[in-house]
PDB file of N, CA and C in Angstrom:
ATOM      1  N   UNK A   1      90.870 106.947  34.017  1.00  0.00           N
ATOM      2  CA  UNK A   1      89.445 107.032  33.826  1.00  0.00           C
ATOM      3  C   UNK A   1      88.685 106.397  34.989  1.00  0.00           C
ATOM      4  N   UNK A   2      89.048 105.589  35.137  1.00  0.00           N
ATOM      5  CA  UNK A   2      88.538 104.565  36.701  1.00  0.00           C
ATOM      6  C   UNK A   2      88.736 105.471  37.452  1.00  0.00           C
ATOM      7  N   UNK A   3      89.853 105.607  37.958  1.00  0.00           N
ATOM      8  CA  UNK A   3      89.873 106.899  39.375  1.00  0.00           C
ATOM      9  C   UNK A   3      88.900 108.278  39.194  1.00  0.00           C
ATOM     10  N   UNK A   4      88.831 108.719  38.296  1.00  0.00           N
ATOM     11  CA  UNK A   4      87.774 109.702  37.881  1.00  0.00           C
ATOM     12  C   UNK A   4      86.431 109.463  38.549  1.00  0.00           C
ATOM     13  N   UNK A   5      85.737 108.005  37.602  1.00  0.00           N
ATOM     14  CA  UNK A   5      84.949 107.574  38.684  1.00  0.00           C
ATOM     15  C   UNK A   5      84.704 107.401  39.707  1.00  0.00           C
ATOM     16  N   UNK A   6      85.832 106.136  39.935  1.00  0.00           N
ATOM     17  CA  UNK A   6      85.424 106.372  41.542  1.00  0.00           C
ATOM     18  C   UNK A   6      85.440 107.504  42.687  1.00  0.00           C
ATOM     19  N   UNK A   7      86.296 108.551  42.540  1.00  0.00           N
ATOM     20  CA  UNK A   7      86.556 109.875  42.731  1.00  0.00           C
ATOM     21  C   UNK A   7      84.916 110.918  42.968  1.00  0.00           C
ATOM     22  N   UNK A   8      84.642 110.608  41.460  1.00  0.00           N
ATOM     23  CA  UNK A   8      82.741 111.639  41.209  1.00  0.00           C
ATOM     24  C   UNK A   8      81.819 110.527  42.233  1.00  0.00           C
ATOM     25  N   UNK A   9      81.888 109.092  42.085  1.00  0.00           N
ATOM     26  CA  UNK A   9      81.344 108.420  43.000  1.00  0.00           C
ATOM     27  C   UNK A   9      81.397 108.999  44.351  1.00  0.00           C
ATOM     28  N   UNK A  10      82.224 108.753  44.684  1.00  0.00           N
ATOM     29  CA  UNK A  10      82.679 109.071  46.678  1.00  0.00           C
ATOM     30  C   UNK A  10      81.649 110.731  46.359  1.00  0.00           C
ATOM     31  N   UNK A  11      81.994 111.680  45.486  1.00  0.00           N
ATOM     32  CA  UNK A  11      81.556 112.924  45.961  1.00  0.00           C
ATOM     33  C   UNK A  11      80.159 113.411  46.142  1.00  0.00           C
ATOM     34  N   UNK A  12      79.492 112.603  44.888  1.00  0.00           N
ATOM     35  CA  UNK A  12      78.143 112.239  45.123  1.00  0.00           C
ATOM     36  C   UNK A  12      77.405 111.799  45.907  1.00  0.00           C
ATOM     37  N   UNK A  13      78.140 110.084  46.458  1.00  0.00           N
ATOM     38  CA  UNK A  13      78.154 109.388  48.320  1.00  0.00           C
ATOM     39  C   UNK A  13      78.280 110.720  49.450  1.00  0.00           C
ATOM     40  N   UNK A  14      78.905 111.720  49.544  1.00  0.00           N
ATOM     41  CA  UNK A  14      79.301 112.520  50.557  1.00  0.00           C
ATOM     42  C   UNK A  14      77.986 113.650  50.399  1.00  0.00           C
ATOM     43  N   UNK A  15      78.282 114.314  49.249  1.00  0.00           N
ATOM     44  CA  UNK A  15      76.918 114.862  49.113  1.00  0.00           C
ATOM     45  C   UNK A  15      75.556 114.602  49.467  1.00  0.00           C
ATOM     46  N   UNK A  16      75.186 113.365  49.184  1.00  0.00           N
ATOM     47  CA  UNK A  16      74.297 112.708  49.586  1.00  0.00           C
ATOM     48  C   UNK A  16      73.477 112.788  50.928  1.00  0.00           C
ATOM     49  N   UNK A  17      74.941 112.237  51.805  1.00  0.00           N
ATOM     50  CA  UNK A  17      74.973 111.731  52.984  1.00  0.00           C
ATOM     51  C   UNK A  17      74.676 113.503  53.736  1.00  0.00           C
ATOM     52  N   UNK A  18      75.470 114.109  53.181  1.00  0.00           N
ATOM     53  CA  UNK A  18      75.358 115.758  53.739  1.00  0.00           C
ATOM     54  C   UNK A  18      73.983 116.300  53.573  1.00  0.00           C
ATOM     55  N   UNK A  19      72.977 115.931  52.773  1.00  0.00           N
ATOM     56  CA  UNK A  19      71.761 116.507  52.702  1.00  0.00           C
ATOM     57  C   UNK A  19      71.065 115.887  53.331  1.00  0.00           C
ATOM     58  N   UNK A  20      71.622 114.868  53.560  1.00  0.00           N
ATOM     59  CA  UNK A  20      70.524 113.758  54.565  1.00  0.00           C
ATOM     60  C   UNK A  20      70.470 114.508  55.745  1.00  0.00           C
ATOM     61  N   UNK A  21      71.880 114.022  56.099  1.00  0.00           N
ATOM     62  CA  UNK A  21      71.905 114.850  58.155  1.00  0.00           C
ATOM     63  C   UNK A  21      71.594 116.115  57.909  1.00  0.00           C
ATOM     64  N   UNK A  22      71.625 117.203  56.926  1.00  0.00           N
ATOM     65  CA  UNK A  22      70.922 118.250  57.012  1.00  0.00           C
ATOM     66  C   UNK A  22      69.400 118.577  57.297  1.00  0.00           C
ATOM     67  N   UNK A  23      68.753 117.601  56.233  1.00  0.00           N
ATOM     68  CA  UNK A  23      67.351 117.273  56.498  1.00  0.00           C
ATOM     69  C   UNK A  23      67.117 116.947  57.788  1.00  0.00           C
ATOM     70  N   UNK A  24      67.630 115.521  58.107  1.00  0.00           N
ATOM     71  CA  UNK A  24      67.700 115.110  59.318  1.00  0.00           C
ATOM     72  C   UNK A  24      67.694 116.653  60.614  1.00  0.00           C
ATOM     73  N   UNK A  25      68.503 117.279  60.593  1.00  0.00           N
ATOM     74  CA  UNK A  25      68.644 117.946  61.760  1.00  0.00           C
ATOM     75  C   UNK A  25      68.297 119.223  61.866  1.00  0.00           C
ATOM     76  N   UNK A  26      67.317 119.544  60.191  1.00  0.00           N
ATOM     77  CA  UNK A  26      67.282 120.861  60.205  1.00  0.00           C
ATOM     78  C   UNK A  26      65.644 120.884  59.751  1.00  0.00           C
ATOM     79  N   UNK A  27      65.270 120.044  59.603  1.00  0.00           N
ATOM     80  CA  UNK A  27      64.018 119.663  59.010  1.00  0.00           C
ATOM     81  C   UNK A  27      63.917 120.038  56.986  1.00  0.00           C
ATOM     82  N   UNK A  28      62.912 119.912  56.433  1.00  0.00           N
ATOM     83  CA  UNK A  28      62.458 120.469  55.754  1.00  0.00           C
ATOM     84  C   UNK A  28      62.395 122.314  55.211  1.00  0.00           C
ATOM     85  N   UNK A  29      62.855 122.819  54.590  1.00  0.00           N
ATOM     86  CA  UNK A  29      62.879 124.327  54.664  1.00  0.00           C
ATOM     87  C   UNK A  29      61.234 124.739  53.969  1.00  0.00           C
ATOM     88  N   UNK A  30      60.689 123.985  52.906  1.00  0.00           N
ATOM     89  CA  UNK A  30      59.558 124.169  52.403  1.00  0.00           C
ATOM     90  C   UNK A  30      58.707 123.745  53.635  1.00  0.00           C
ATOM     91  N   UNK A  31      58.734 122.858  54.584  1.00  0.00           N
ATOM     92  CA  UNK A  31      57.608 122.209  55.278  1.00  0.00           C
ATOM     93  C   UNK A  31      58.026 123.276  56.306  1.00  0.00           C
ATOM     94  N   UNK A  32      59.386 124.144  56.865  1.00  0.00           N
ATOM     95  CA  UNK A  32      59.357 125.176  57.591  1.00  0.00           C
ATOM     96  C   UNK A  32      58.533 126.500  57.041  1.00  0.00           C
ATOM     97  N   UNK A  33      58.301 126.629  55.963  1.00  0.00           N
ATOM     98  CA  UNK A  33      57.602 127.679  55.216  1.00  0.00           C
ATOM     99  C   UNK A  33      55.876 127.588  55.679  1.00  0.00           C
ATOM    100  N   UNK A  34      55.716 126.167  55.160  1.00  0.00           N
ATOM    101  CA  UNK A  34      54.413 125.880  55.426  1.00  0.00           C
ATOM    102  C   UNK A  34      53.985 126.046  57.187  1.00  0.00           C
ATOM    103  N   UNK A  35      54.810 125.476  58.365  1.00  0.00           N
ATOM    104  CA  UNK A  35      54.817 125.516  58.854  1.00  0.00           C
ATOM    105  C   UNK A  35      54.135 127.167  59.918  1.00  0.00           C
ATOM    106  N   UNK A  36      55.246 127.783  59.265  1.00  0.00           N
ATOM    107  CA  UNK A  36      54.871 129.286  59.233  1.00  0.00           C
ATOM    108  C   UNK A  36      53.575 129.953  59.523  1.00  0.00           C
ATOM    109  N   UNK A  37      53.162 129.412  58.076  1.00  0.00           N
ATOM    110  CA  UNK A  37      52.030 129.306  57.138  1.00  0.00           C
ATOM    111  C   UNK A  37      50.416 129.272  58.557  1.00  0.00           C
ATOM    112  N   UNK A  38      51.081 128.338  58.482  1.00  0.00           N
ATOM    113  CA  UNK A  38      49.911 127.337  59.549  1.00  0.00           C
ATOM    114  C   UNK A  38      49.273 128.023  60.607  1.00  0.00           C
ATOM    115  N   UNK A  39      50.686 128.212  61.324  1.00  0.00           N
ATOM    116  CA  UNK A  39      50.693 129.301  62.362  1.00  0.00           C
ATOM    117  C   UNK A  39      50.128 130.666  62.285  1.00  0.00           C
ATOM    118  N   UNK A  40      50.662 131.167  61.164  1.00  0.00           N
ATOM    119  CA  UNK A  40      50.162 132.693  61.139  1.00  0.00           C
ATOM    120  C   UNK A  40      48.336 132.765  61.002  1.00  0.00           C
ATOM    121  N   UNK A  41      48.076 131.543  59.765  1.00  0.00           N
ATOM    122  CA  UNK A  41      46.613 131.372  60.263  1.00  0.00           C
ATOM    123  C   UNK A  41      45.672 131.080  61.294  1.00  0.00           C
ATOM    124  N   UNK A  42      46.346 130.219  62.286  1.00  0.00           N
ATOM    125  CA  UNK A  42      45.966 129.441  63.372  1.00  0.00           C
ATOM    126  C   UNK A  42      45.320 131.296  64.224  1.00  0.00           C
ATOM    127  N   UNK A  43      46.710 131.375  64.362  1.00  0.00           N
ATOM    128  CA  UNK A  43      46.788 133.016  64.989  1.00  0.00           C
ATOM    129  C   UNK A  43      45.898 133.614  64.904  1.00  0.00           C
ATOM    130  N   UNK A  44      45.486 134.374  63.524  1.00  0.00           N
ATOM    131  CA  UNK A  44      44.837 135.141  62.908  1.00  0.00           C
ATOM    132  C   UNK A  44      42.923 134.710  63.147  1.00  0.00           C
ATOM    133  N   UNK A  45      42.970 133.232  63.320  1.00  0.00           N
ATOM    134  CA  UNK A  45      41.490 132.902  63.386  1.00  0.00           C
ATOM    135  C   UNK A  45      41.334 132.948  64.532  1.00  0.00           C
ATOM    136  N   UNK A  46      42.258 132.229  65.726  1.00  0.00           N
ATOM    137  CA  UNK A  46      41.942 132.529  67.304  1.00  0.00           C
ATOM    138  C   UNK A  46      42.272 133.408  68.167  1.00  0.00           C
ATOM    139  N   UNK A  47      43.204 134.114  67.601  1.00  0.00           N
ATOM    140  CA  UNK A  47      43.321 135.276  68.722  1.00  0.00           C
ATOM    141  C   UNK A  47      43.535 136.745  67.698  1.00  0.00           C
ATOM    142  N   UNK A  48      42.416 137.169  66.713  1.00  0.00           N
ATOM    143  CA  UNK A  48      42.429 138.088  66.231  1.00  0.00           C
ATOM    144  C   UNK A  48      42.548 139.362  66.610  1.00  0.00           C
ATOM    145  N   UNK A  49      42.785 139.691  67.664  1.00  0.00           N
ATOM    146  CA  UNK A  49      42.334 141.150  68.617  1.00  0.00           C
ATOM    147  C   UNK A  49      43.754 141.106  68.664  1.00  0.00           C
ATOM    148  N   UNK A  50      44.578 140.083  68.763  1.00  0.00           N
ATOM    149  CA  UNK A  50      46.142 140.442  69.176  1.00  0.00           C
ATOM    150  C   UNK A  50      46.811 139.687  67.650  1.00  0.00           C
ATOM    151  N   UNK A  51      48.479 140.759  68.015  1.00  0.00           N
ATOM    152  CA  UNK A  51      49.313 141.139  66.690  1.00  0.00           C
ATOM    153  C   UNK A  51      49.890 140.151  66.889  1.00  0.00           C
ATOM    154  N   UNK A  52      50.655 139.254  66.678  1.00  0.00           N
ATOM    155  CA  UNK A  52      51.491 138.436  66.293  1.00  0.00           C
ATOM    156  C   UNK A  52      52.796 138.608  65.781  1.00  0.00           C
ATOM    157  N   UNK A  53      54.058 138.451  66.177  1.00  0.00           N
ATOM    158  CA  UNK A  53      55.228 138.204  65.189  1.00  0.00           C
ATOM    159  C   UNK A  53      55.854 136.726  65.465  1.00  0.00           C
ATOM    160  N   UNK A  54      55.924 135.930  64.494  1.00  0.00           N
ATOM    161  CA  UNK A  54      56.917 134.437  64.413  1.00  0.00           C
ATOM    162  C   UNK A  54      58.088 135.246  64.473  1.00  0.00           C
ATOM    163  N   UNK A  55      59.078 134.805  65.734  1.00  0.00           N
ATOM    164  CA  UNK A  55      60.611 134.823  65.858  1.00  0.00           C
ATOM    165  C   UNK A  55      61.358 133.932  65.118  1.00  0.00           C
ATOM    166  N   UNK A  56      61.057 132.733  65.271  1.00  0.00           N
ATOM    167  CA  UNK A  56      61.582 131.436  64.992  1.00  0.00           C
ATOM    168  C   UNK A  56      60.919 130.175  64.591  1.00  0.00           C
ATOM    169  N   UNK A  57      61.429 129.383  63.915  1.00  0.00           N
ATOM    170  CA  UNK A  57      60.772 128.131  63.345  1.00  0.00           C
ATOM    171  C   UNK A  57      61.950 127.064  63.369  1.00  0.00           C
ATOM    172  N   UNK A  58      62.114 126.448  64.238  1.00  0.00           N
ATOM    173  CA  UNK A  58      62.963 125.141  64.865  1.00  0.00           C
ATOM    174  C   UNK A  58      62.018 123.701  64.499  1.00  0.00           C
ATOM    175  N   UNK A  59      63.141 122.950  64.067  1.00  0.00           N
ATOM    176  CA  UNK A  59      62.513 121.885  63.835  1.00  0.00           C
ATOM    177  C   UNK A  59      62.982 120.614  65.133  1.00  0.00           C
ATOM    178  N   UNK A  60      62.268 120.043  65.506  1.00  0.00           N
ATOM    179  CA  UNK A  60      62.748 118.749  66.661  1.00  0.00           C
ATOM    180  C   UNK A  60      63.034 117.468  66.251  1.00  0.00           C
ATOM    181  N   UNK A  61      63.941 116.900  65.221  1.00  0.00           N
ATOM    182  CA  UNK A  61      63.824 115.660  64.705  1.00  0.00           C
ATOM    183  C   UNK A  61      63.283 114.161  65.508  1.00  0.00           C
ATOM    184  N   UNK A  62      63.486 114.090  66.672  1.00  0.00           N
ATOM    185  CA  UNK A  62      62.964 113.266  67.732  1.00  0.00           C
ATOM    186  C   UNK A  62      61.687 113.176  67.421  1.00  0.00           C
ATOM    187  N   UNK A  63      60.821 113.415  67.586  1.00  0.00           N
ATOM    188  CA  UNK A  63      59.191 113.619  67.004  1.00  0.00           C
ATOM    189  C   UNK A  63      58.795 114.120  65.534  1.00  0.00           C
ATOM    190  N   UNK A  64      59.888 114.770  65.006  1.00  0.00           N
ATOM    191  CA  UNK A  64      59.031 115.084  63.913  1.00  0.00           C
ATOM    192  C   UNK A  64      58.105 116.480  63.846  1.00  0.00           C
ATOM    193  N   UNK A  65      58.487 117.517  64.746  1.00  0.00           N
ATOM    194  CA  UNK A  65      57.883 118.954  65.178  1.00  0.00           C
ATOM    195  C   UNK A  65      58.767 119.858  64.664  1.00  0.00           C
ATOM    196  N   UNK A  66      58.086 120.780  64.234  1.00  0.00           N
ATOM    197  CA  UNK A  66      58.310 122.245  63.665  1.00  0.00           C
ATOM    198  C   UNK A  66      57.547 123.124  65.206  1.00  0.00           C
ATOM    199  N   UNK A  67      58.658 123.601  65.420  1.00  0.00           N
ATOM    200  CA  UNK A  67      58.579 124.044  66.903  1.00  0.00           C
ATOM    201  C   UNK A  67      57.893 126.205  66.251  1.00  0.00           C
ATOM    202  N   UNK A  68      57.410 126.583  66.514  1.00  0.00           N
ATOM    203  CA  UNK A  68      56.899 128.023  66.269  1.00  0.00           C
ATOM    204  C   UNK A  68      57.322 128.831  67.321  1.00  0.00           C
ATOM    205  N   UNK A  69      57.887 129.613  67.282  1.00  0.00           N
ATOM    206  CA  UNK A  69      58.111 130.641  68.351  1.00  0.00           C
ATOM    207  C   UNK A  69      57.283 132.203  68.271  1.00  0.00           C
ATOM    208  N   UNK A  70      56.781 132.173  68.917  1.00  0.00           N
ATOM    209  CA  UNK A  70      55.656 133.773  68.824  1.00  0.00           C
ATOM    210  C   UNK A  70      55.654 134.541  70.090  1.00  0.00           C
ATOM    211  N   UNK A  71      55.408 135.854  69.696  1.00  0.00           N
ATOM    212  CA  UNK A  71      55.877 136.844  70.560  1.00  0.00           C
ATOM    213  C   UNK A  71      54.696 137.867  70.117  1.00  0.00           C
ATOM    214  N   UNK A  72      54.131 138.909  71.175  1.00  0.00           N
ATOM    215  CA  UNK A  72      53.018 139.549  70.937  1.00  0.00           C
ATOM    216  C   UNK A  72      53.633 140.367  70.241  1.00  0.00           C
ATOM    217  N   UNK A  73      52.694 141.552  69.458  1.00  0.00           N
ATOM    218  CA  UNK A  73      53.657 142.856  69.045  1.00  0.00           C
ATOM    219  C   UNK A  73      53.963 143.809  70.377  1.00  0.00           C
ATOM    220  N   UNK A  74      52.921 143.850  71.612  1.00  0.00           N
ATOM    221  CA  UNK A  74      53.437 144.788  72.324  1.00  0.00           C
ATOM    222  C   UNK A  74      54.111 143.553  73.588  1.00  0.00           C
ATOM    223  N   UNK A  75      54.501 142.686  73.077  1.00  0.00           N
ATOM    224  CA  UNK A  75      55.484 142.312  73.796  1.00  0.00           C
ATOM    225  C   UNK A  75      55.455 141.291  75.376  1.00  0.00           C
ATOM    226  N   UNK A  76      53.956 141.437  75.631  1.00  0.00           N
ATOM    227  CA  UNK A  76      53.053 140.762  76.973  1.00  0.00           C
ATOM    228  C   UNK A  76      53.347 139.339  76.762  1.00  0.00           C
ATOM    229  N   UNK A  77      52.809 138.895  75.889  1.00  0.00           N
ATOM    230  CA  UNK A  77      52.547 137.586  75.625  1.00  0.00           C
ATOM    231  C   UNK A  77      53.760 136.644  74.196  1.00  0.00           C
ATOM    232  N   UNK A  78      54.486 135.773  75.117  1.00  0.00           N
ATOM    233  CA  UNK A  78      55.125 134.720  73.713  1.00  0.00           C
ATOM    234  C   UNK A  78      55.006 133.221  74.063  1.00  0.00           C
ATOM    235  N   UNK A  79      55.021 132.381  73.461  1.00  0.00           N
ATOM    236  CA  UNK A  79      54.876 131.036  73.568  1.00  0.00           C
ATOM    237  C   UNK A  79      55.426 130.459  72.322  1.00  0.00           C
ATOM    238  N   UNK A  80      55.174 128.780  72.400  1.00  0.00           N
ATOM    239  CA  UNK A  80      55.800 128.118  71.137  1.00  0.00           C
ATOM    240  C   UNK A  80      54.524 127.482  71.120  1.00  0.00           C
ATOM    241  N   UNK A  81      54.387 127.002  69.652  1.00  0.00           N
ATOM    242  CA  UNK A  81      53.772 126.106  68.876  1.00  0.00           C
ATOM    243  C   UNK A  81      54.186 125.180  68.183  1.00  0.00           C
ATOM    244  N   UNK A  82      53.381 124.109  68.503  1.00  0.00           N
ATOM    245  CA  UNK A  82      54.069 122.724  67.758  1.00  0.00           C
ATOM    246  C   UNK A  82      53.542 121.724  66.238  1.00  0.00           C
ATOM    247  N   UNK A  83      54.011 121.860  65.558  1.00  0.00           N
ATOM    248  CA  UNK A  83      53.593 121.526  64.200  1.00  0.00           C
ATOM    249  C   UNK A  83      53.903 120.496  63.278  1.00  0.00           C
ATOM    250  N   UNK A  84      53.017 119.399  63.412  1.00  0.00           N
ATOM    251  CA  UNK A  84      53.450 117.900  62.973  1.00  0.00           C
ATOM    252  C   UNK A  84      52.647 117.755  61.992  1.00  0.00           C
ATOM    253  N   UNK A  85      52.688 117.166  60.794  1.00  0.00           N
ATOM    254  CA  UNK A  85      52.423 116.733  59.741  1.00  0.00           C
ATOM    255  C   UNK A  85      50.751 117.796  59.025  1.00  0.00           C
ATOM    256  N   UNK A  86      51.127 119.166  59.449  1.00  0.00           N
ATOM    257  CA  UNK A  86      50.260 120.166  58.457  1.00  0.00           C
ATOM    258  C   UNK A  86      49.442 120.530  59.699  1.00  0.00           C
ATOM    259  N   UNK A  87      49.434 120.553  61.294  1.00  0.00           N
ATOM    260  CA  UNK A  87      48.640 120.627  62.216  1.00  0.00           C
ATOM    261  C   UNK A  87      48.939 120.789  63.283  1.00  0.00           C
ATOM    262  N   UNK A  88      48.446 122.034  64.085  1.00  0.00           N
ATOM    263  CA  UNK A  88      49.143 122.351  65.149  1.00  0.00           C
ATOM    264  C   UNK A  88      48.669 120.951  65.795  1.00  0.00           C
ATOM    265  N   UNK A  89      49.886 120.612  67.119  1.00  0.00           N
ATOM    266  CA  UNK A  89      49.268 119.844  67.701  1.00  0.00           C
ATOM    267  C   UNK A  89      49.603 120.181  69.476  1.00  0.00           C
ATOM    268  N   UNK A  90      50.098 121.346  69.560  1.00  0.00           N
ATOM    269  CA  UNK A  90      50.277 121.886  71.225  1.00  0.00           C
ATOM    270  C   UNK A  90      50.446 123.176  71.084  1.00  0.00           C
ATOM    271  N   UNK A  91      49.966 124.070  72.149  1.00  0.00           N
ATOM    272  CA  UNK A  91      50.449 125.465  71.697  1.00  0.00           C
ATOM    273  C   UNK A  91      50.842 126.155  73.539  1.00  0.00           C
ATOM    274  N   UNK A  92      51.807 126.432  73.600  1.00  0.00           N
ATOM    275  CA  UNK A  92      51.933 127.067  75.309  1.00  0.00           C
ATOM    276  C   UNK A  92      52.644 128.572  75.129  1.00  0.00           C
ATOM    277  N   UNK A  93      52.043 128.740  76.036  1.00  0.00           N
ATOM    278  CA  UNK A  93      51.560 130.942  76.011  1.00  0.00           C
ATOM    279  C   UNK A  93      52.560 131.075  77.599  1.00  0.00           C
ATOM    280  N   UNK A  94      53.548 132.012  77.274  1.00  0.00           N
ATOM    281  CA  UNK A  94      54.516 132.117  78.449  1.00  0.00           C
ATOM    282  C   UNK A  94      54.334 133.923  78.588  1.00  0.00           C
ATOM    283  N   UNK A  95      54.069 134.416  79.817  1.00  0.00           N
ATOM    284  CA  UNK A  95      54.084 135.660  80.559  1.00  0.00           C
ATOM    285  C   UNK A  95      55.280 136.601  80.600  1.00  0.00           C
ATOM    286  N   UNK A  96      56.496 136.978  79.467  1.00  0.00           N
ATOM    287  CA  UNK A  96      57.180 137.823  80.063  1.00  0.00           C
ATOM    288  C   UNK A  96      57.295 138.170  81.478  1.00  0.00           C
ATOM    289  N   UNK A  97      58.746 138.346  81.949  1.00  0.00           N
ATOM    290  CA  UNK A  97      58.293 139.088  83.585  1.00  0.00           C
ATOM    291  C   UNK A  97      58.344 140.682  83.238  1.00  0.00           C
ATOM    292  N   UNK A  98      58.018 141.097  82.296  1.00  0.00           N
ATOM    293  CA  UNK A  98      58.110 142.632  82.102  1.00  0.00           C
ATOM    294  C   UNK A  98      57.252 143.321  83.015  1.00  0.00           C
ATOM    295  N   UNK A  99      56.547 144.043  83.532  1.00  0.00           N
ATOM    296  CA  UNK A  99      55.829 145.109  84.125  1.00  0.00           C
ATOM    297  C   UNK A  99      55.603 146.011  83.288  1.00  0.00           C
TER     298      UNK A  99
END
């Protein structure tokens, strides 16, 4: 009966520890949602004339950023956006070398 315990103990300890460094290194999946969120509005209010698609949503544990990745629909224009506690707080616009 003891070994049982201590046994469900340790697996619970491991579990634990596994959602942590997940969190830790993967961020939040709801605050990646929101994140999203943020962005697609941000978008939509300042640069309405152009389409938008989010590629990606990376989180940076070092700071605490939900990194945005965006790409035009016809493809001219992509950049990342940076997203800390419900607010963009940097946004940089990169030129394809397409022609």
């Amino acid at each position: 009966m003891k070994g049982k315990a201590i046994l469900l103990s340790i697996l619970v300890l491991v579990l634990l520890m596994s959602g942590f460094i997940y969190f830790f290194l993967n961020g939040n999946p709801a605050e990646k949602g929101k994140s999203r969120e943020i962005v697609t509005t941000y978008l939509k209010e300042n640069y309405p004339e152009e389409s938008f698609k989010i590629t990606n949503v990376a989180y940076y544990p070092g700071e605490g950023i939900y990194i945005v990745h965006v790409i035009s629909k016809d493809g001219k224009t992509e950049g990342n956006l940076d997203v800390r506690n419900g607010r963009i707080i940097t946004e940089s616009v990169e030129f394809p070398f397409k022609q």
